[in-house]
Protein backbone atom coordinates (compact mmCIF):
# COMPACT_ATOMS: atom_id res chain seq x y z
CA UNK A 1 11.22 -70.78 -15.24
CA UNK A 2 12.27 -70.57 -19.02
CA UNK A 3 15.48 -72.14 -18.36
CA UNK A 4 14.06 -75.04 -16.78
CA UNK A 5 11.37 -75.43 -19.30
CA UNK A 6 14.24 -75.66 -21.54
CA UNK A 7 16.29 -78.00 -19.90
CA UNK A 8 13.29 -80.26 -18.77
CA UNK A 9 10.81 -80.22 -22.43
CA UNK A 10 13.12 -78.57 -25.64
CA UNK A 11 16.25 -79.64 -24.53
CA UNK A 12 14.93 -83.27 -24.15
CA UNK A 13 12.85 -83.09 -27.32
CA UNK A 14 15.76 -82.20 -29.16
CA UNK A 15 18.26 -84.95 -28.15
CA UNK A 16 15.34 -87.57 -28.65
CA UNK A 17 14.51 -86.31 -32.43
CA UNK A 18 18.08 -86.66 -32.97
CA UNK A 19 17.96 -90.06 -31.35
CA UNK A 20 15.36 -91.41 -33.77
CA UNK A 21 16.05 -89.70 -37.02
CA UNK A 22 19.90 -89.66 -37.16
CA UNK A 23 22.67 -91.89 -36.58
CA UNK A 24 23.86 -89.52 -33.62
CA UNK A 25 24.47 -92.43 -31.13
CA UNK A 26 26.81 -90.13 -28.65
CA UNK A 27 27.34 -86.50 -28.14
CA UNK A 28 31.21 -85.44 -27.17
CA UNK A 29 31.57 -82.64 -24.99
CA UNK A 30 34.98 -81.08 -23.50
CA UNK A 31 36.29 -83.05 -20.99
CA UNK A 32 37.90 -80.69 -18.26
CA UNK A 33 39.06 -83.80 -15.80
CA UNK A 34 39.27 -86.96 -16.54
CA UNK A 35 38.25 -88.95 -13.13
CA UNK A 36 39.50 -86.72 -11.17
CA UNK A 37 40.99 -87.81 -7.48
CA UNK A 38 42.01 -85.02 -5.81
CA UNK A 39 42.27 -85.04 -2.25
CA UNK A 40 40.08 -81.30 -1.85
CA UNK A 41 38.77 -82.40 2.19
CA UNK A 42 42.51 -83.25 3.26
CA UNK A 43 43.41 -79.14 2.47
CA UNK A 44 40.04 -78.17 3.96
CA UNK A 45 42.08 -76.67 7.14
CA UNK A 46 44.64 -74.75 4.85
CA UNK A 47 41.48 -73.26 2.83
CA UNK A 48 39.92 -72.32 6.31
CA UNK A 49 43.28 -70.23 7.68
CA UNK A 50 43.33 -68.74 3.97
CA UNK A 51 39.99 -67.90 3.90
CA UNK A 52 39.76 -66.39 7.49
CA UNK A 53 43.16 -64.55 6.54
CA UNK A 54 41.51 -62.95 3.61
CA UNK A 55 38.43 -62.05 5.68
CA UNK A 56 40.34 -60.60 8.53
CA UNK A 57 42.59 -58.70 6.30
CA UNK A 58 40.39 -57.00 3.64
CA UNK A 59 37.97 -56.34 6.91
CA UNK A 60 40.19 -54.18 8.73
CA UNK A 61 40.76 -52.11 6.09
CA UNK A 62 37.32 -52.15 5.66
CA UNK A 63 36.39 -51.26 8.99
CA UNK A 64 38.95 -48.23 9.27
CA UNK A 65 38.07 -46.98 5.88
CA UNK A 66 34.77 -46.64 7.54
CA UNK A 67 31.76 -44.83 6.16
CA UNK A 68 33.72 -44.25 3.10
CA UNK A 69 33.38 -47.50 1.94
CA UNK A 70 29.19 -46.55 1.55
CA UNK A 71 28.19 -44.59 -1.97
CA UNK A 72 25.75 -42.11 -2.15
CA UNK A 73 22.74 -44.58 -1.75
CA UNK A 74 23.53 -45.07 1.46
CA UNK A 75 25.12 -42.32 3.16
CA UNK A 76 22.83 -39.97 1.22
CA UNK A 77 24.66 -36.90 -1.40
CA UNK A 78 24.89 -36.15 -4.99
CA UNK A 79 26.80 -38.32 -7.67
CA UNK A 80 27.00 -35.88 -10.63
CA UNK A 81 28.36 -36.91 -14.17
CA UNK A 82 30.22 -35.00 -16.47
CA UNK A 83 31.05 -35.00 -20.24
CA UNK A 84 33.88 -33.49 -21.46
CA UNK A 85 36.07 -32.56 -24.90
CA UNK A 86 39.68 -32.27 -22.71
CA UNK A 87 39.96 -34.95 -20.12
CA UNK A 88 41.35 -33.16 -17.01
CA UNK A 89 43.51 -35.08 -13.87
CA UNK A 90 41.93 -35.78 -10.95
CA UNK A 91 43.82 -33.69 -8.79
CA UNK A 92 43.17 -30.06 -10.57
CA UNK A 93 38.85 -31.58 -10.07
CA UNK A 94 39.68 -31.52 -6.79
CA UNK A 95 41.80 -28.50 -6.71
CA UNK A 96 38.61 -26.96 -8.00
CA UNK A 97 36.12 -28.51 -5.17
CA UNK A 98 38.69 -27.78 -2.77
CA UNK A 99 38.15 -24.09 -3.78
CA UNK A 100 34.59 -23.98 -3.83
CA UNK A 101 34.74 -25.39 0.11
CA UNK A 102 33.98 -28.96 -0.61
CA UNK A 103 36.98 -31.02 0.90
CA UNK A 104 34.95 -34.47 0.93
CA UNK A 105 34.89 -35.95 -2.70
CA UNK A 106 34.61 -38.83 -4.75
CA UNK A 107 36.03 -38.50 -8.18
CA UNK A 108 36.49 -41.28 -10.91
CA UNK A 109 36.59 -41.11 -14.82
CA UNK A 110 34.66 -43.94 -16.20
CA UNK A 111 34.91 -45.90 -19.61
CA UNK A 112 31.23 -45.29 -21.58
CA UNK A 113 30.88 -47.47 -24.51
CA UNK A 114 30.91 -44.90 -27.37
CA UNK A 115 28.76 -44.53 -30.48
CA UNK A 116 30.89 -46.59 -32.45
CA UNK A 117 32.24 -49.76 -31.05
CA UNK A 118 35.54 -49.39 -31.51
CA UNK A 119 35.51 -46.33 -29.63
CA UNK A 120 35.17 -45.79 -26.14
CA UNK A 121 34.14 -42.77 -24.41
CA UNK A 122 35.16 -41.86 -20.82
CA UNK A 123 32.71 -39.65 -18.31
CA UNK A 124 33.64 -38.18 -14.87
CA UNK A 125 31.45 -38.86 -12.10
CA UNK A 126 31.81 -36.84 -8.36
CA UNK A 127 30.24 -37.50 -5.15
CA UNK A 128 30.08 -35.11 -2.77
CA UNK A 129 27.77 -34.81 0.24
CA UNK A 130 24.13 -33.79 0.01
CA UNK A 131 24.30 -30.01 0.75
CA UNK A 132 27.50 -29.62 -1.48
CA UNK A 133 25.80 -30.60 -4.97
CA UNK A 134 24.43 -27.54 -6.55
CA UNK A 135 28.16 -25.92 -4.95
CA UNK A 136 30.52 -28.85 -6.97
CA UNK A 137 28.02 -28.39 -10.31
CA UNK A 138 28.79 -24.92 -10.59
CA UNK A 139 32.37 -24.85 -9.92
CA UNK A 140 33.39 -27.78 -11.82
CA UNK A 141 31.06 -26.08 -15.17
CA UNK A 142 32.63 -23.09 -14.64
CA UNK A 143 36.24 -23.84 -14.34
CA UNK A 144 36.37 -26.73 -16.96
CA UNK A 145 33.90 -24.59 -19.35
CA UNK A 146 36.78 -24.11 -21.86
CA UNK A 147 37.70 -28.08 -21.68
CA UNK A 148 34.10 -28.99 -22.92
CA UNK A 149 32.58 -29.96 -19.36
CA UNK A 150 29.20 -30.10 -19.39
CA UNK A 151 27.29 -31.75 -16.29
CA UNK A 152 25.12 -35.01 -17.88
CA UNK A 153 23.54 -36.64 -15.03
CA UNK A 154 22.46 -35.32 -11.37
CA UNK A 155 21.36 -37.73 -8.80
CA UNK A 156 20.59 -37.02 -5.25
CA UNK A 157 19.53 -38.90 -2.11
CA UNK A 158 19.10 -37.27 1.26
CA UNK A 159 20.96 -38.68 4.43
CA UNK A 160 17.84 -40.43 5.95
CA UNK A 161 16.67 -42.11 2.48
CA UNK A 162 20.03 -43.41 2.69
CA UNK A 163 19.96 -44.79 6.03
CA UNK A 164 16.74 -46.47 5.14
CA UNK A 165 18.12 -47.98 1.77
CA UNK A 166 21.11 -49.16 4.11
CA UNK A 167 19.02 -51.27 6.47
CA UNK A 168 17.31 -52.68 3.77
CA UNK A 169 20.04 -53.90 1.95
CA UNK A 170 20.80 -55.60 4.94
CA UNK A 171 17.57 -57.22 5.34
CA UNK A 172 17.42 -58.38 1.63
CA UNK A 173 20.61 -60.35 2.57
CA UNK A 174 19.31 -61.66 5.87
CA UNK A 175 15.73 -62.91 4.56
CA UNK A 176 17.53 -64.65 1.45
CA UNK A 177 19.72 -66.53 4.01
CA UNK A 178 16.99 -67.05 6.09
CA UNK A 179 15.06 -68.51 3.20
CA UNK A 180 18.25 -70.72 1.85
CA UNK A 181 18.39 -72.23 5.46
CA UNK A 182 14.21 -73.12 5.43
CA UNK A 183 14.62 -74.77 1.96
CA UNK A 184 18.05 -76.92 2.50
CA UNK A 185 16.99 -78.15 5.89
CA UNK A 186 13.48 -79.28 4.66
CA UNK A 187 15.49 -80.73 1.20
CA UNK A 188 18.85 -81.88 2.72
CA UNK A 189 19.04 -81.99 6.63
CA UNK A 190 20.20 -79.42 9.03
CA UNK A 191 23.81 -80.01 8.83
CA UNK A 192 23.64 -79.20 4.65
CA UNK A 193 22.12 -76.18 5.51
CA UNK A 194 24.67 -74.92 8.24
CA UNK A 195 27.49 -75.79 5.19
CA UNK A 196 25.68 -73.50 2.78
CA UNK A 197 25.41 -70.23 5.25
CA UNK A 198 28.58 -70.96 6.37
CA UNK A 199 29.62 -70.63 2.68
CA UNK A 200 27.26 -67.92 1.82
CA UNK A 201 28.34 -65.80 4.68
CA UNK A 202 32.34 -66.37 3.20
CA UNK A 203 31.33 -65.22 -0.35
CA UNK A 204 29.96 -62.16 1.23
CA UNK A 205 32.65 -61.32 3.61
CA UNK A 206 35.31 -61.86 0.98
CA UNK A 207 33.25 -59.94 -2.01
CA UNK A 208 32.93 -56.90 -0.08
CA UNK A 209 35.92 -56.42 1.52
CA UNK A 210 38.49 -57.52 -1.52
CA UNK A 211 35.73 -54.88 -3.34
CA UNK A 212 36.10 -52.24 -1.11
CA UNK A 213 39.99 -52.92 -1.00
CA UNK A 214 39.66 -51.97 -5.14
CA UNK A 215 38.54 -48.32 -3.89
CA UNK A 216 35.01 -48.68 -5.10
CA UNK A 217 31.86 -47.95 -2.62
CA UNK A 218 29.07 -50.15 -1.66
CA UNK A 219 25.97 -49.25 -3.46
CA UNK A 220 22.17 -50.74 -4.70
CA UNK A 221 23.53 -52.20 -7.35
CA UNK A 222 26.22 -54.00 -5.60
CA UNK A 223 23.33 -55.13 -2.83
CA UNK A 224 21.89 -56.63 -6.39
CA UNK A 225 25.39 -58.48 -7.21
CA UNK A 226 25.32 -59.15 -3.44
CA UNK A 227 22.03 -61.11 -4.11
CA UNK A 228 23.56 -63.06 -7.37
CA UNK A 229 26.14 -64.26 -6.00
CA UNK A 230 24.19 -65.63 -2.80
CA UNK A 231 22.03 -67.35 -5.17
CA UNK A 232 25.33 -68.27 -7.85
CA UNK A 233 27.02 -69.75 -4.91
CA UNK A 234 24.04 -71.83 -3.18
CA UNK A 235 23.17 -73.09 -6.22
CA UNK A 236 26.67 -74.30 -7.11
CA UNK A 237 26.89 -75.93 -3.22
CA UNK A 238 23.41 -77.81 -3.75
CA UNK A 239 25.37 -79.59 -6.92
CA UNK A 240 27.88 -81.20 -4.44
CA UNK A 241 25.42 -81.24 -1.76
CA UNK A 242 22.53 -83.45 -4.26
CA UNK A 243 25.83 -85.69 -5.45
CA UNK A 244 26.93 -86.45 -2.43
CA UNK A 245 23.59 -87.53 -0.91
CA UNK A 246 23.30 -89.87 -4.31
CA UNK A 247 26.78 -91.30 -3.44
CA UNK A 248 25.59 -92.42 0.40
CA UNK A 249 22.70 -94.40 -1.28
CA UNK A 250 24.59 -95.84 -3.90
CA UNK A 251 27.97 -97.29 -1.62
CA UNK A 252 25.56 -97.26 1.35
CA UNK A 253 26.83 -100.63 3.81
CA UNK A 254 30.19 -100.04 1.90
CA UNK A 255 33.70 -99.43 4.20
CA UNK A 256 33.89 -95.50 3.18
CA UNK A 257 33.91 -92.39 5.49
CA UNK A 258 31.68 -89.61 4.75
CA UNK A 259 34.52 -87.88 4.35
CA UNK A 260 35.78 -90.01 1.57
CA UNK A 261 32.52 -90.34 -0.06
CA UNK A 262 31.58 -86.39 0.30
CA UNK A 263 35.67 -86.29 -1.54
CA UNK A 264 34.32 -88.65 -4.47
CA UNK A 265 31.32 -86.52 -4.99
CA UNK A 266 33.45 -83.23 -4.98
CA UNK A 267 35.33 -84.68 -7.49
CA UNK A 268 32.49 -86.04 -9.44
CA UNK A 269 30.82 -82.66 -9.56
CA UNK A 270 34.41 -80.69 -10.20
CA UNK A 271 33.81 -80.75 -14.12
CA UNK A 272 30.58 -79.17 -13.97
CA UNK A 273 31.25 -76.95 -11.68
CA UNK A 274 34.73 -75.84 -13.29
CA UNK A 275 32.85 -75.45 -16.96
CA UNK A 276 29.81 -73.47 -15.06
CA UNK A 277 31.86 -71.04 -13.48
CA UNK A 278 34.08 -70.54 -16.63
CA UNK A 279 30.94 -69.78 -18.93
CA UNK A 280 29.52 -67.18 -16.62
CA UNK A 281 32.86 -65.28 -15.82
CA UNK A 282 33.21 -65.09 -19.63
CA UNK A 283 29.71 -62.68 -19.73
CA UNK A 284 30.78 -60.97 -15.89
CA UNK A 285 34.20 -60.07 -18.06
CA UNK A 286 32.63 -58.48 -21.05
CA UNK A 287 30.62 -56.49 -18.70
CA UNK A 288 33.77 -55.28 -16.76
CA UNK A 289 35.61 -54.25 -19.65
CA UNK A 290 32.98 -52.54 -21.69
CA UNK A 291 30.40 -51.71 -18.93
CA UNK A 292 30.85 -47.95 -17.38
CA UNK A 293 30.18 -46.81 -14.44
CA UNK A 294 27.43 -48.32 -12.11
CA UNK A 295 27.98 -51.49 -14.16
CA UNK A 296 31.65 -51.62 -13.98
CA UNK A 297 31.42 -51.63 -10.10
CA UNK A 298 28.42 -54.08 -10.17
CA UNK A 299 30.28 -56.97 -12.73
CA UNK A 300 33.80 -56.78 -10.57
CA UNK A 301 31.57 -57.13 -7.42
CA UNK A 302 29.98 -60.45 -9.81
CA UNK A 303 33.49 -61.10 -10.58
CA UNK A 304 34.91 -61.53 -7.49
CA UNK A 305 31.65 -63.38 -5.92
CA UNK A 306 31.68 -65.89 -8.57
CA UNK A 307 35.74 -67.05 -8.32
CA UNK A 308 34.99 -67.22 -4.33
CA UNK A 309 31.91 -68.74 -4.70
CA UNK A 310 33.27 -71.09 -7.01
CA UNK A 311 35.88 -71.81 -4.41
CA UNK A 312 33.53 -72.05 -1.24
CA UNK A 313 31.61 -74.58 -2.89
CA UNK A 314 34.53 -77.02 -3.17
CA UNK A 315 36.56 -75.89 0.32
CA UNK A 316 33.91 -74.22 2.75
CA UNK A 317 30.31 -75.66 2.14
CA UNK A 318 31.39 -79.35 2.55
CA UNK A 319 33.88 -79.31 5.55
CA UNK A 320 31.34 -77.60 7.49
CA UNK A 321 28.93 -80.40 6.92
CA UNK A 322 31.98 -82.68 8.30
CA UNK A 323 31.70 -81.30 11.04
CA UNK A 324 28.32 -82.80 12.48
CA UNK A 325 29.87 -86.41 10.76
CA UNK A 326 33.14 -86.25 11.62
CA UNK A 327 34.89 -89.50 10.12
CA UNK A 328 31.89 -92.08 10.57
CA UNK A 329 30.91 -94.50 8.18
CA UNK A 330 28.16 -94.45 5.93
C-alpha cells in the first residue's frame, strides 16, 4: 500500500514540481538494452528441456535424500545453538553425539554478525531428533567445556506439531496459487493464468530442489521465501503479460503472430525486468553474506527463486500461453 501510494501521489508530485519550477525537461536513466530484438520464443523449447532437466535432476536427489531434506519444523526435534571461544571440526561434534548414542545429526557452524562490523562471529547449531535434545546439550557442554561451549539457544518441536506445520506449508502454497489463478483469469483470460502457474510451479520445483542440493533443510522460513518468490515471480510475469495485451490493441488488424507480438513485448519489458531483478538480488546478497543462520538459508532460498523467477518470466510464463494461440494472427 505505501509503495503504491508512492508511486501513484509523491512520486508524481515530485516529477510535476520539477516540471514547473525547473528547467528539468528530461530525466536520463541507465539504459540496459537499447531496442532490444532478441528472438526469446524461438529458444522457448531449449528453455523447456533445460528447465525439465534441472527439475528432474535436483528432484531425484531430492526424493532419495528423503525426509532429510525437512528441518526440525517439520519433522519435529531440537535445533540447539552453541557459542564457543575454540571453534571445533565437525567431525570430533559428532564424534561426541556419536558417543552419547545419538547417530542422527545435523551440524553446521554459522556466520553471526559480530558486535563490531568488521567482525564476524560464527555459532554452531545441531539438530537432532526430539527425544535426543536434553542427551546432545549435555554431551556437547561437557566435552567442549574447556573450548568455551556454552549452549545459547534451545528450540524444540514435537513430531506431530511438525506434521501439522508440514501440511500447512503446503496449503499456504496451494491457496496462493489458487488465488493467483482467480485474479489472472478474471484480469487476463484463462490461458494467462495457466502461463503463470505453469511458471509458478517451475520457480518452486527448481528453488527447492537446487536448495536442498546446497545441503540445507526445508523449514518455516523457507515456506516464507517460498511465498516471496511466488509473489516476486507473478508479479514479474503480469509485466509481460499487461505489455503484451497493450501490444494486441495497439498492432491489432496488423500481419503479426501472437507469437511475434508476445516476442516484441518480451523484449519491450526486458529492461525493466533485467534492472528489477538486479536491484533486489543486490539486498537478497547482503543478506546471504552477512545474515546467519535461519536467514542465511532463507536469502539463498530468495536467491535462487529470484534468478529462476527472473528466468520463467521471459522462457516459461509466455510459451505456455502459446500454447492455446499457437501461431494465429492477431
Amino acid at each position: 500500500m505505501v509503495s503504491m501510494l508512492m508511486a501513484l501521489v509523491f512520486t508524481r508530485l515530485l516529477l510535476d514540481t520539477l516540471a514547473a519550477k525547473t528547467k528539468l525537461t528530461t530525466i536520463k536513466m541507465f539504459s540496459v538494452f537499447r531496442n532490444p530484438k532478441f528472438d526469446f520464443l524461438g529458444k522457448r523449447t531449449i528453455a523447456a528441456i533445460l528447465s525439465l532437466t534441472v527439475i528432474a535432476g535436483t528432484w531425484i536427489f531430492f526424493i532419495g535424500k528423503g525426509e532429510k531434506n525437512f528441518g526440525v519444523d517439520f519433522t519435529g526435534g531440537s535445533s540447539i545453538s552453541f557459542a564457543f571461544d575454540q571453534k571445533q571440526p565437525t567431525d570430533a561434534v559428532r564424534t561426541v553425539l556419536t558417543q552419547a548414542g545419538i547417530k542422527e545429526a545435523s551440524i553446521q557452524y554459522h556466520k553471526e554478525l559480530g558486535a563490531s562490523a568488521d567482525k564476524a562471529k560464527e555459532t554452531l547449531e545441531v539438530k537432532v531428533p526430539y527425544e535426543s535434545g536434553n542427551a546432545a546439550l549435555q554431551s556437547i557442554n561437557t566435552a567442549f567445556s574447556a573450548q568455551g561451549y556454552h549452549d545459547i539457544s534451545n528450540d524444540t518441536v514435537g513430531p506431530q506439531i511438525g506434521s501439522e506445520l508440514k501440511k500447512k506449508g503446503v496449503m499456504s502454497l496451494a491457496l496462493a496459487m489458487l488465488g493467483i489463478i482467480i485474479y489472472i483469469s478474471f484480469r487476463f483470460e484463462f490461458a494467462f493464468a495457466a502461463g503463470a502457474i505453469v511458471a509458478i510451479f517451475h520457480d518452486v520445483l527448481i528453488t527447492v530442489g537446487i536448495y536442498c542440493l546446497c545441503g540445507r533443510q526445508l523449514s518455516l522460513p523457507i515456506v516464507a521465501a517460498l511465498l516471496t518468490i511466488v509473489g516476486y515471480s507473478v508479479n514479474d510475469t503480469i509485466v509481460v503479460f499487461d505489455r503484451i495485451r497493450e501490444d494486441i490493441k495497439l498492432m491489432h488488424g496488423g500481419k503479426l503472430s501472437y507469437r511475434e507480438i508476445a516476442n516484441i513485448s518480451i523484449n519491450q519489458t526486458l529492461a525493466r525486468t533485467t534492472l528489477t531483478s538486479l536491484t533486489t538480488l543486490l539486498t537478497v546478497i547482503m543478506l546471504l553474506v552477512f545474515g546467519g543462520g535461519a536467514i542465511n538459508d532463507f536469502a539463498l532460498a530468495l536467491f535462487i527463486g529470484i534468478v529462476v523467477g527472473t528466468y520463467s518470466s521471459i522462457f516459461i510464463a509466455t510459451p505456455v500461453v502459446l500454447l492455446w494461440h499457437k501461431e494465429k494472427k492477431v
